[in-house]
C-alpha atoms as a PDB file:
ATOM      1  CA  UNK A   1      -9.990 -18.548  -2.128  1.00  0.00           C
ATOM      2  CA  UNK A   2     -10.816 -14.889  -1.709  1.00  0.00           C
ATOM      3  CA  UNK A   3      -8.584 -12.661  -3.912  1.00  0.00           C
ATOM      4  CA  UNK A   4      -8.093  -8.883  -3.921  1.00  0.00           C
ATOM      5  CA  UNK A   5      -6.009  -7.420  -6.721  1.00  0.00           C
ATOM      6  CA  UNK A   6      -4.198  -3.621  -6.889  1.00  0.00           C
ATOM      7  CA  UNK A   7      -3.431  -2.950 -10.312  1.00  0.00           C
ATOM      8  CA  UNK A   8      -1.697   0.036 -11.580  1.00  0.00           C
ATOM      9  CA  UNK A   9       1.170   1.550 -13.514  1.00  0.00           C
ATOM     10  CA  UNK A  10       3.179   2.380  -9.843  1.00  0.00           C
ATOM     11  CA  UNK A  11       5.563   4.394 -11.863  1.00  0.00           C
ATOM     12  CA  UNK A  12       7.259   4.578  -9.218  1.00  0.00           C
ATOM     13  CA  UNK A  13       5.314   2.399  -6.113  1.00  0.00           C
ATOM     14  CA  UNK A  14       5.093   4.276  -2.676  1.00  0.00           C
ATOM     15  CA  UNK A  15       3.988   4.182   0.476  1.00  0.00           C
ATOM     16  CA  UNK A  16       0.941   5.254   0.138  1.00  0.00           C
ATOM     17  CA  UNK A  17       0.171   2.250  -2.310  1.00  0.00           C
ATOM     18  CA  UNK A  18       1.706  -0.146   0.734  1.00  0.00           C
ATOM     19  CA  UNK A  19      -0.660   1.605   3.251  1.00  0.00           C
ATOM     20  CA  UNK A  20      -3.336   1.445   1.183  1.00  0.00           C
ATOM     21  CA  UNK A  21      -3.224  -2.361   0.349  1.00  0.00           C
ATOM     22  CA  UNK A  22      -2.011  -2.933   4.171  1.00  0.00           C
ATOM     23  CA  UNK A  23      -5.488  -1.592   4.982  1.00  0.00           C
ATOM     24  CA  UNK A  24      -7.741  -3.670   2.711  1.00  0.00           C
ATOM     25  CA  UNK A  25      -5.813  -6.621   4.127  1.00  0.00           C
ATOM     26  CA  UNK A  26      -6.280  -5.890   7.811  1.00  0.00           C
ATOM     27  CA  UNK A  27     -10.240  -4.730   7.327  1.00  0.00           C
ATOM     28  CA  UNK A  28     -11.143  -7.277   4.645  1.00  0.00           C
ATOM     29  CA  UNK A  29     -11.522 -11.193   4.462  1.00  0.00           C
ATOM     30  CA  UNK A  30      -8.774 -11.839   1.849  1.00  0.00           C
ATOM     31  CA  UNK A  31      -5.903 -14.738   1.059  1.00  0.00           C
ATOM     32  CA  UNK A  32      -4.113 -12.672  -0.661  1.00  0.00           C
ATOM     33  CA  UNK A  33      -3.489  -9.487  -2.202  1.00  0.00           C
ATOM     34  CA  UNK A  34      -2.190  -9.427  -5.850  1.00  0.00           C
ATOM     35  CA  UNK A  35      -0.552  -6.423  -7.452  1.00  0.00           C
ATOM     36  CA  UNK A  36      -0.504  -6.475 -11.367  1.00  0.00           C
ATOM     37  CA  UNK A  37       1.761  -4.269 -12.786  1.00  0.00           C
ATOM     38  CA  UNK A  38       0.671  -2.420 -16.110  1.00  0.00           C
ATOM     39  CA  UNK A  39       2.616  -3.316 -18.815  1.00  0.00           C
ATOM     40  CA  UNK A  40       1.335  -1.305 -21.875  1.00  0.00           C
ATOM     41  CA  UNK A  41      -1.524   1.267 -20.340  1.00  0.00           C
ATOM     42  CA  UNK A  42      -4.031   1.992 -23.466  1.00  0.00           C
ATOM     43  CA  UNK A  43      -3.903   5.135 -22.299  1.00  0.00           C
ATOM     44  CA  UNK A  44       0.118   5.765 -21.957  1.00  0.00           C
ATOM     45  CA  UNK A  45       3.142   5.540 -23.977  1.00  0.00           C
ATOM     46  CA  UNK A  46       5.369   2.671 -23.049  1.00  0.00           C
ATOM     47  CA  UNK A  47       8.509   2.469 -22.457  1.00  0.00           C
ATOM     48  CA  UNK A  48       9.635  -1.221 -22.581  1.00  0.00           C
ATOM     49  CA  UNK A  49      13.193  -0.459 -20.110  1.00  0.00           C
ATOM     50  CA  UNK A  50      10.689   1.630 -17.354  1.00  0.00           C
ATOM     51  CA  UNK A  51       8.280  -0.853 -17.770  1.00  0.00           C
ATOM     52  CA  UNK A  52      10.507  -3.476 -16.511  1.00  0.00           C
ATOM     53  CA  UNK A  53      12.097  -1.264 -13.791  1.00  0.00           C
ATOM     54  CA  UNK A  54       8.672  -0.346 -12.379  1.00  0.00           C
ATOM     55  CA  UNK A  55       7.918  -4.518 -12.252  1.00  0.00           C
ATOM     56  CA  UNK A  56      11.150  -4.907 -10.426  1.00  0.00           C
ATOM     57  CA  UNK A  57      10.270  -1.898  -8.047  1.00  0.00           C
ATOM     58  CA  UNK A  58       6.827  -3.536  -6.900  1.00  0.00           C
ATOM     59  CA  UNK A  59       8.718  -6.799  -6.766  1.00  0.00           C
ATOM     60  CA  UNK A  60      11.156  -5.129  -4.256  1.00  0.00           C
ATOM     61  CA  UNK A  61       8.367  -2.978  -2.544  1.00  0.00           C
ATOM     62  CA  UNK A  62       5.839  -6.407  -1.790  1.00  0.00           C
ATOM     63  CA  UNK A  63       8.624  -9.146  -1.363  1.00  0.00           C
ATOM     64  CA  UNK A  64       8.874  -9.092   2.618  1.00  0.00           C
ATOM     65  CA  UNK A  65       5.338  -8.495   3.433  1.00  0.00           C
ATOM     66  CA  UNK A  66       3.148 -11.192   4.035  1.00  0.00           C
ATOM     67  CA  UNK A  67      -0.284 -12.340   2.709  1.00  0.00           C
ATOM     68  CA  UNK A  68       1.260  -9.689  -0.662  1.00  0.00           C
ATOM     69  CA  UNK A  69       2.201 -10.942  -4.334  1.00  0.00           C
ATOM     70  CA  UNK A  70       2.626 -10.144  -7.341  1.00  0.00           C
ATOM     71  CA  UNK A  71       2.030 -11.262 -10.767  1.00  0.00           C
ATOM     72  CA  UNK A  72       3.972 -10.514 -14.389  1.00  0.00           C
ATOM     73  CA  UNK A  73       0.202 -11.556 -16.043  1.00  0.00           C
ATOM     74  CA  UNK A  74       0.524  -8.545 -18.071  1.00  0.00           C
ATOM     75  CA  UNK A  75       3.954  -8.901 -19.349  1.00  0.00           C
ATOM     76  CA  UNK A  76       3.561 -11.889 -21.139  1.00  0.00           C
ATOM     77  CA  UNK A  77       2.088 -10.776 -23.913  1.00  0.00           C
ATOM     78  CA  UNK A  78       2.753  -7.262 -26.136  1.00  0.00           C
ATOM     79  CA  UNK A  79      -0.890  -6.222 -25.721  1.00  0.00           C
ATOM     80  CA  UNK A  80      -2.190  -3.472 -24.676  1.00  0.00           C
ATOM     81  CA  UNK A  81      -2.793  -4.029 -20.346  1.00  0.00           C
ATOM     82  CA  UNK A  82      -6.698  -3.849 -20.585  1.00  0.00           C
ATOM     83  CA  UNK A  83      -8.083  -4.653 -17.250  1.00  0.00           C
ATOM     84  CA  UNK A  84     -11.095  -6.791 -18.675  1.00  0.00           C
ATOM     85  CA  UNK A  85      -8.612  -9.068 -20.282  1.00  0.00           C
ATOM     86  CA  UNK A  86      -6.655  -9.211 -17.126  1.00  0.00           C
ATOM     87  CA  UNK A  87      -9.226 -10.114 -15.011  1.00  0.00           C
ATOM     88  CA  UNK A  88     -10.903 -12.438 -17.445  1.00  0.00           C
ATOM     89  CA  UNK A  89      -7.770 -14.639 -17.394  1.00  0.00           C
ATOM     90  CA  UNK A  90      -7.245 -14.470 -13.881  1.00  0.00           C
ATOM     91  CA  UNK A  91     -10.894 -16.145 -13.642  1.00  0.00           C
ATOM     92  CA  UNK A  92      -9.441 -19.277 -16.065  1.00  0.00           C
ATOM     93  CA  UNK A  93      -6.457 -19.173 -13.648  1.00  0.00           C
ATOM     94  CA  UNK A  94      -7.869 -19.586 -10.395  1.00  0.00           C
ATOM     95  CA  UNK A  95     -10.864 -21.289 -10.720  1.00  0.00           C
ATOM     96  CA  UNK A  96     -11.764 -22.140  -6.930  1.00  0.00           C
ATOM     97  CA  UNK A  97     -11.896 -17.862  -6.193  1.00  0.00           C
ATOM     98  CA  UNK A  98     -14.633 -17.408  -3.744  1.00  0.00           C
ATOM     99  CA  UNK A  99     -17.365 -14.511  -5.250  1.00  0.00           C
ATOM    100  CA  UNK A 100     -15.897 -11.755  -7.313  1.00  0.00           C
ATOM    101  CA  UNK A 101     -12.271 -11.042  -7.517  1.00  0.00           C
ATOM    102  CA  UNK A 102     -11.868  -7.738  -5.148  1.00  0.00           C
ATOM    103  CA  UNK A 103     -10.139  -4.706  -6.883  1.00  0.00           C
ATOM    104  CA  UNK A 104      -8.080  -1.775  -5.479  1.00  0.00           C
ATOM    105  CA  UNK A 105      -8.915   1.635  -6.964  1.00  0.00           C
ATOM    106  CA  UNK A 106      -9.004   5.325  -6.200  1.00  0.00           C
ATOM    107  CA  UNK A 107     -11.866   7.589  -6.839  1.00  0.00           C
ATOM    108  CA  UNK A 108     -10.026   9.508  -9.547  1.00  0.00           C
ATOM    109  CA  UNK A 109      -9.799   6.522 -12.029  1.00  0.00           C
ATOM    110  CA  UNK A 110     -13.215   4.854 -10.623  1.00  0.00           C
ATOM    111  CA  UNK A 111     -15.280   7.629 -11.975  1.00  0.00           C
ATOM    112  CA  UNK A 112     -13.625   7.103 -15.337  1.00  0.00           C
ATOM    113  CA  UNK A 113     -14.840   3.199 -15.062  1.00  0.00           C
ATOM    114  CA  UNK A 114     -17.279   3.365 -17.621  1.00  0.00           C
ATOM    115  CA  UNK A 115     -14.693   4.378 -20.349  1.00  0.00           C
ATOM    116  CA  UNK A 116     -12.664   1.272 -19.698  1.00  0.00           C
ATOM    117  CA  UNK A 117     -12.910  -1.391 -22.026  1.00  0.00           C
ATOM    118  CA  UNK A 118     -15.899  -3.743 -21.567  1.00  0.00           C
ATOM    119  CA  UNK A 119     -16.838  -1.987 -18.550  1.00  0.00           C
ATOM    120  CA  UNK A 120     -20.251  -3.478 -19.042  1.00  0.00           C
ATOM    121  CA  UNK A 121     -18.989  -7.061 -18.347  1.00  0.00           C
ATOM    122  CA  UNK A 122     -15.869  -5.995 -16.240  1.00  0.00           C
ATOM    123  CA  UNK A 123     -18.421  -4.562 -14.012  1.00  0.00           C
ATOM    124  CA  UNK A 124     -20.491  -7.860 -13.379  1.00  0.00           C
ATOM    125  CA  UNK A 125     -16.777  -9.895 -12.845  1.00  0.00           C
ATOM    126  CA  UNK A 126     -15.213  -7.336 -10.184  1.00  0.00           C
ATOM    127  CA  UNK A 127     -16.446  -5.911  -6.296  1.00  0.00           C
ATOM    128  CA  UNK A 128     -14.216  -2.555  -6.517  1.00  0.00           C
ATOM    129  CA  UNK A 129     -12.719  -1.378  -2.815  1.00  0.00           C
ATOM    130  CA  UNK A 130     -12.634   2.628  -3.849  1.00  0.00           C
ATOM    131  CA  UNK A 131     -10.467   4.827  -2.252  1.00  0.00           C
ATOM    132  CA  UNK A 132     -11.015   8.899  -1.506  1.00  0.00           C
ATOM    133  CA  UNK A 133      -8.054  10.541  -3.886  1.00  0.00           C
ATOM    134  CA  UNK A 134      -9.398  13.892  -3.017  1.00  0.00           C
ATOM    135  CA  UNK A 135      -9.683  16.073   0.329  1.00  0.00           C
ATOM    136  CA  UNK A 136     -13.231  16.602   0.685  1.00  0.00           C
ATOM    137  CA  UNK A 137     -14.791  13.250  -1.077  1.00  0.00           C
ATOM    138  CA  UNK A 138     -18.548  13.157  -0.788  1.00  0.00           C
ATOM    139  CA  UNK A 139     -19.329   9.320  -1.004  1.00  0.00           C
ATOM    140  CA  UNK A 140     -22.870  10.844  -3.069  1.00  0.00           C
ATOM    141  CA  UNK A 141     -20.616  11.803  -6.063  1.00  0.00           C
ATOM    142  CA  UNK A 142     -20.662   7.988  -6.763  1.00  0.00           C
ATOM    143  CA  UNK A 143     -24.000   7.662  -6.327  1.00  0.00           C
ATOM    144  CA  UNK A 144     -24.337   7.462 -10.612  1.00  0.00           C
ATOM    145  CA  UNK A 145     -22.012   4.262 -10.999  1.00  0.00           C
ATOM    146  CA  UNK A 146     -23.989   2.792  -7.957  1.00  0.00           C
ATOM    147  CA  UNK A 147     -27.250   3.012 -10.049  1.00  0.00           C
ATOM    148  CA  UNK A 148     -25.488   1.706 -13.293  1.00  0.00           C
ATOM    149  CA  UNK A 149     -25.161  -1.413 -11.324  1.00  0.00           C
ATOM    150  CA  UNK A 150     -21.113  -0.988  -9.954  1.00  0.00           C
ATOM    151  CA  UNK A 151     -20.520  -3.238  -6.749  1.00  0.00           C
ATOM    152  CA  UNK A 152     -18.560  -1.448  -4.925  1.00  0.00           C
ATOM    153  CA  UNK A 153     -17.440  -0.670  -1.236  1.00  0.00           C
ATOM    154  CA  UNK A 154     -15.904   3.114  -0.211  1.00  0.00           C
ATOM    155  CA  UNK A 155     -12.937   2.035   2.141  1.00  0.00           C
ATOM    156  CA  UNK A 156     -12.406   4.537   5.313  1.00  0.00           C
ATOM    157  CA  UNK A 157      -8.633   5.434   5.259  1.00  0.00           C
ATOM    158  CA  UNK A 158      -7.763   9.123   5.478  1.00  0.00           C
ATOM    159  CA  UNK A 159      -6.930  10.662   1.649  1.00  0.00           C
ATOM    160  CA  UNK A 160      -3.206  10.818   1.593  1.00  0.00           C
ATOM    161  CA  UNK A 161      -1.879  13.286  -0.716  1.00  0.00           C
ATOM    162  CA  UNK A 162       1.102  11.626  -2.415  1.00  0.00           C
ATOM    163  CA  UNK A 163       1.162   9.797  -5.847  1.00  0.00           C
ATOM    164  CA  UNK A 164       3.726   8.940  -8.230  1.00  0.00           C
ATOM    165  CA  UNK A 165       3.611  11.878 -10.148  1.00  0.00           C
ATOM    166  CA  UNK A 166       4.785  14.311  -7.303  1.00  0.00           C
ATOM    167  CA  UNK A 167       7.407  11.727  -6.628  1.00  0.00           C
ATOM    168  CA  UNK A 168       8.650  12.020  -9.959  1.00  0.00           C
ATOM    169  CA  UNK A 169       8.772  15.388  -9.788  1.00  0.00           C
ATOM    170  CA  UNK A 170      10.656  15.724  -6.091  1.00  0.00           C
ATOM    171  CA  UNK A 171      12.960  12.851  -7.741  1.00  0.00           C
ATOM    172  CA  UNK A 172      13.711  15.660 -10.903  1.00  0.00           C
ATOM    173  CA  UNK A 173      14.384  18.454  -8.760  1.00  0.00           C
ATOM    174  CA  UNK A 174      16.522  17.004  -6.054  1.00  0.00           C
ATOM    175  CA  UNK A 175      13.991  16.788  -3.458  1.00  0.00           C
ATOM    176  CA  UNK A 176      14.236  14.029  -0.240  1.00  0.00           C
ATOM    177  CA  UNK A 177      11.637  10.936  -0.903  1.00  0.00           C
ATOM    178  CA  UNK A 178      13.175   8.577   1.922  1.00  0.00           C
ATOM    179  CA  UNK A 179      10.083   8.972   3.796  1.00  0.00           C
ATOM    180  CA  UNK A 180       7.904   8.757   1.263  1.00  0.00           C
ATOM    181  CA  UNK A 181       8.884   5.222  -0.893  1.00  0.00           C
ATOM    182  CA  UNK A 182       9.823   2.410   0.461  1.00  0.00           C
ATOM    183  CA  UNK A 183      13.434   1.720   1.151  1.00  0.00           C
ATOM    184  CA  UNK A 184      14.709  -1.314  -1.491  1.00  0.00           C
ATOM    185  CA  UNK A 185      12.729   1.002  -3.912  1.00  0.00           C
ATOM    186  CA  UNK A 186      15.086   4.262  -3.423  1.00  0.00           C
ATOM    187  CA  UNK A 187      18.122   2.172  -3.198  1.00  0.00           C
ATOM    188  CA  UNK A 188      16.677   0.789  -6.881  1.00  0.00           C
ATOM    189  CA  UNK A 189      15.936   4.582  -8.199  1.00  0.00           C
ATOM    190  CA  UNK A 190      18.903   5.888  -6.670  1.00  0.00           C
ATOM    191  CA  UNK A 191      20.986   2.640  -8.338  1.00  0.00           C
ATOM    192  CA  UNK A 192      19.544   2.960 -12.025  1.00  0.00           C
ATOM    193  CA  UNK A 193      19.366   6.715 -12.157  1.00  0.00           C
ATOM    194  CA  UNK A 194      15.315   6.637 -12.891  1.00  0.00           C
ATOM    195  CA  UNK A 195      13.103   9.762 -12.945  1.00  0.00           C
ATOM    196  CA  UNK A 196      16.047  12.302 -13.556  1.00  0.00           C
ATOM    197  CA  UNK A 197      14.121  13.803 -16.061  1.00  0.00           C
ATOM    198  CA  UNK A 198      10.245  13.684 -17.540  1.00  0.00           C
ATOM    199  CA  UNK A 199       9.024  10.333 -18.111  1.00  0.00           C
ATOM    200  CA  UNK A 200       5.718   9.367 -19.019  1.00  0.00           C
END
């Protein structure tokens, strides 16, 4: 089995997350593309009712699409979501995964690898599929974590300029996201009243 995981806070999940996962399955080899939810980001305050909601949004966001999943790995325990640890335990889980376990990241946190926990091993367990989160991304500016030994691939979809954090912020001031999220994920905003003001 060839896996491919997307990790992430997805506080909320959008379109751009979908399009982006939609594109490693349709240009790589994969079974199956996982998305892992953070449950307690090291590097975040946590909110135990938002971290449940943002689950629930993914679940809502990946339930009708094929060859997607998703896993509550890091919910069941109250440590902190450390990726190392994540991945570590999916190993023990699946033990017939072909090669190294594929992961989903942009360039923004990807140049911040090596200030992850046990990036030294996490490095040697994972084949990262890294994509452009800036405008004019020059594929040399990763050139360092190449020669520190990071496997990694540079996937070729146009930069999209949305995240979660300008979605938030249309959400506060009244602005339309219909276009921009997918639609059982409004409805579940819109239902529970979420991102009406700051939230971490």
């Amino acid at each position: 089995m060839k896996l491919c995981v997307y990790c992430g806070t997805f506080n909320p999940i959008h379109n751009v997350h979908i399009a982006m996962a939609n594109y490693v399955r349709s240009h790589f080899d994969f079974d199956s593309i996982l998305f892992i939810p953070a449950y307690k980001p090291p590097h975040k305050n946590v909110d135990d009712e938002l971290a449940n909601h943002r689950y629930n949004m993914v679940k809502l966001a990946v339930a009708d699409i094929g060859g997607f999943s998703i896993s509550n790995i890091e919910f069941r325990n109250d440590k902190y979501s450390y990726t190392f640890n994540t991945i570590e335990e999916l190993y023990k889980m699946n033990p017939g995964i072909e090669g190294k376990i594929n992961f989903i990241i942009g360039t923004d946190a990807f140049r911040k690898i090596e200030d992850w926990y046990n990036s030294n091993e996490l490095k040697k367990m994972l084949k990262f599929i890294v994509f452009p989160r800036e405008d004019k991304f020059k594929a040399e500016s990763l050139d360092v974590l190449k020669n520190h030994g990071y496997d990694f691939v540079i996937a070729g979809m146009p930069f999209m300029n949305l995240s979660s954090t300008i979605l938030r912020s249309r959400i506060r001031n009244n602005k339309p996201i219909g276009s921009l999220i997918p639609p059982k994920v409004m409805e579940y905003i819109e239902k529970n009243g979420l991102y009406k003001s700051e939230t971490p």
